[in-house]
Protein backbone atom coordinates (compact mmCIF):
# COMPACT_ATOMS: atom_id res chain seq x y z
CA UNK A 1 -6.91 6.01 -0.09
CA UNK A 2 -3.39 5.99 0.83
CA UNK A 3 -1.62 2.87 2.55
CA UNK A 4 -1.05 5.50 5.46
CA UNK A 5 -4.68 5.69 5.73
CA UNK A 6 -5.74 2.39 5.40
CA UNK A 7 -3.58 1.30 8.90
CA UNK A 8 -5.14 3.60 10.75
CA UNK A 9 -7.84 1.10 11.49
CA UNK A 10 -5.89 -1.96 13.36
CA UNK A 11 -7.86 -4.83 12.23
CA UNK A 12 -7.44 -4.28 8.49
CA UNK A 13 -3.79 -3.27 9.18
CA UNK A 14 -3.37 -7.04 11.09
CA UNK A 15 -5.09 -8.54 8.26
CA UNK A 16 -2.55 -6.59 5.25
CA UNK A 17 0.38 -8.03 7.51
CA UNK A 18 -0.94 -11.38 8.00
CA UNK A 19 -1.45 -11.31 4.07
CA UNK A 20 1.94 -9.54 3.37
CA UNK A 21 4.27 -11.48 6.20
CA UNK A 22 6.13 -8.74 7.10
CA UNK A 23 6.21 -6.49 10.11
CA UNK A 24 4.70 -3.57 11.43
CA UNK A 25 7.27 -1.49 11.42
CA UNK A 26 8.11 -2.67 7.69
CA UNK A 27 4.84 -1.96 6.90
CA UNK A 28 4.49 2.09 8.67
CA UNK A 29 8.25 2.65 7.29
CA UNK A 30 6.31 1.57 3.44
CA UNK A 31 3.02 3.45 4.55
CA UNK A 32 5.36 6.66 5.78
CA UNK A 33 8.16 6.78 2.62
CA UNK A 34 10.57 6.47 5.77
CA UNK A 35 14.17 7.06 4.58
CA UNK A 36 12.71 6.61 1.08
CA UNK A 37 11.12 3.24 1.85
CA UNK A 38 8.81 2.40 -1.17
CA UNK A 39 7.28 -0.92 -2.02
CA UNK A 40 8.57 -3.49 -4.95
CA UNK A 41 6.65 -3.70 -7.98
CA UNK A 42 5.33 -7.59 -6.99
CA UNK A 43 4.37 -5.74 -2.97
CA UNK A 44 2.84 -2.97 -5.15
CA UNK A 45 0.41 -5.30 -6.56
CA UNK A 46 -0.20 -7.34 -3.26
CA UNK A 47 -1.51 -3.95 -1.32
CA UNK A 48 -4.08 -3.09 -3.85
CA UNK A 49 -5.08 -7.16 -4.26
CA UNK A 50 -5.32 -7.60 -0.54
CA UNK A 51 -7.13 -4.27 0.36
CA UNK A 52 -9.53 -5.00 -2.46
CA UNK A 53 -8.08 -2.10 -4.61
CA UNK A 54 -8.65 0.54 -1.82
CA UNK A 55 -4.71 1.01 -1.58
CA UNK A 56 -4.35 1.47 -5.73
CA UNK A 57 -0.83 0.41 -6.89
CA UNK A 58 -0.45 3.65 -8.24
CA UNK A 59 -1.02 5.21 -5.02
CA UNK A 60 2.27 3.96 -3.50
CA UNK A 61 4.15 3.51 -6.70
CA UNK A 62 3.44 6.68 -8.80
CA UNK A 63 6.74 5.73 -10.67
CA UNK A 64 5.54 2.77 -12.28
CA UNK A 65 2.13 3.45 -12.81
CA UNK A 66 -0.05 5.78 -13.64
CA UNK A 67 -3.56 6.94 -11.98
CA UNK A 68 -6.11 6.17 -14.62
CA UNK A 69 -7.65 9.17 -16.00
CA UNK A 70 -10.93 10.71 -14.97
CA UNK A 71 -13.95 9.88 -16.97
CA UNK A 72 -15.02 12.91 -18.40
C-alpha cells in the first residue's frame, strides 16, 4: 500500500500524524512526492512501524531499500 493510500481513510491518517508530529500538509506533500518531497531514512522507518508495516519503507524510499523478493 502506498502512504497515498493509506490517508485516504482520516482516522488512520490522524493517528500517523499524531504518531509522526507533523502536519497534514507535511504529510500529503510526503504521501504526493510534492516538489520532490520524500521522507528521511529515520521517517522512513516510522511510517512502516506506525502503520504496522502496511506503508513498507521501501514503498516511499525505493532509493534506500529494496522490495524483498517474491517467494517463488
Amino acid at each position: 500500500m502506498t502512504l497515498s493510500d493509506y490517508i485516504q481513510d482520516p482516522d488512520r491518517r490522524d493517528a500517523l500524524l499524531a504518531a509522526l508530529g507533523t502536519s497534514k500538509i507535511a504529510l500529503w506533500q510526503l504521501a504526493t512526492g510534492w516538489r520532490g518531497k520524500r521522507p528521511s531514512t529515520g521517517r522512513a522507518i516510522a511510517i512502516e512501524q506506525h502503520t504496522d508495516g502496511l506503508v513498507p519503507r521501501w514503498g516511499t524510499r525505493p532509493d534506500l531499500w529494496d522490495a524483498p523478493a517474491k517467494a517463488a
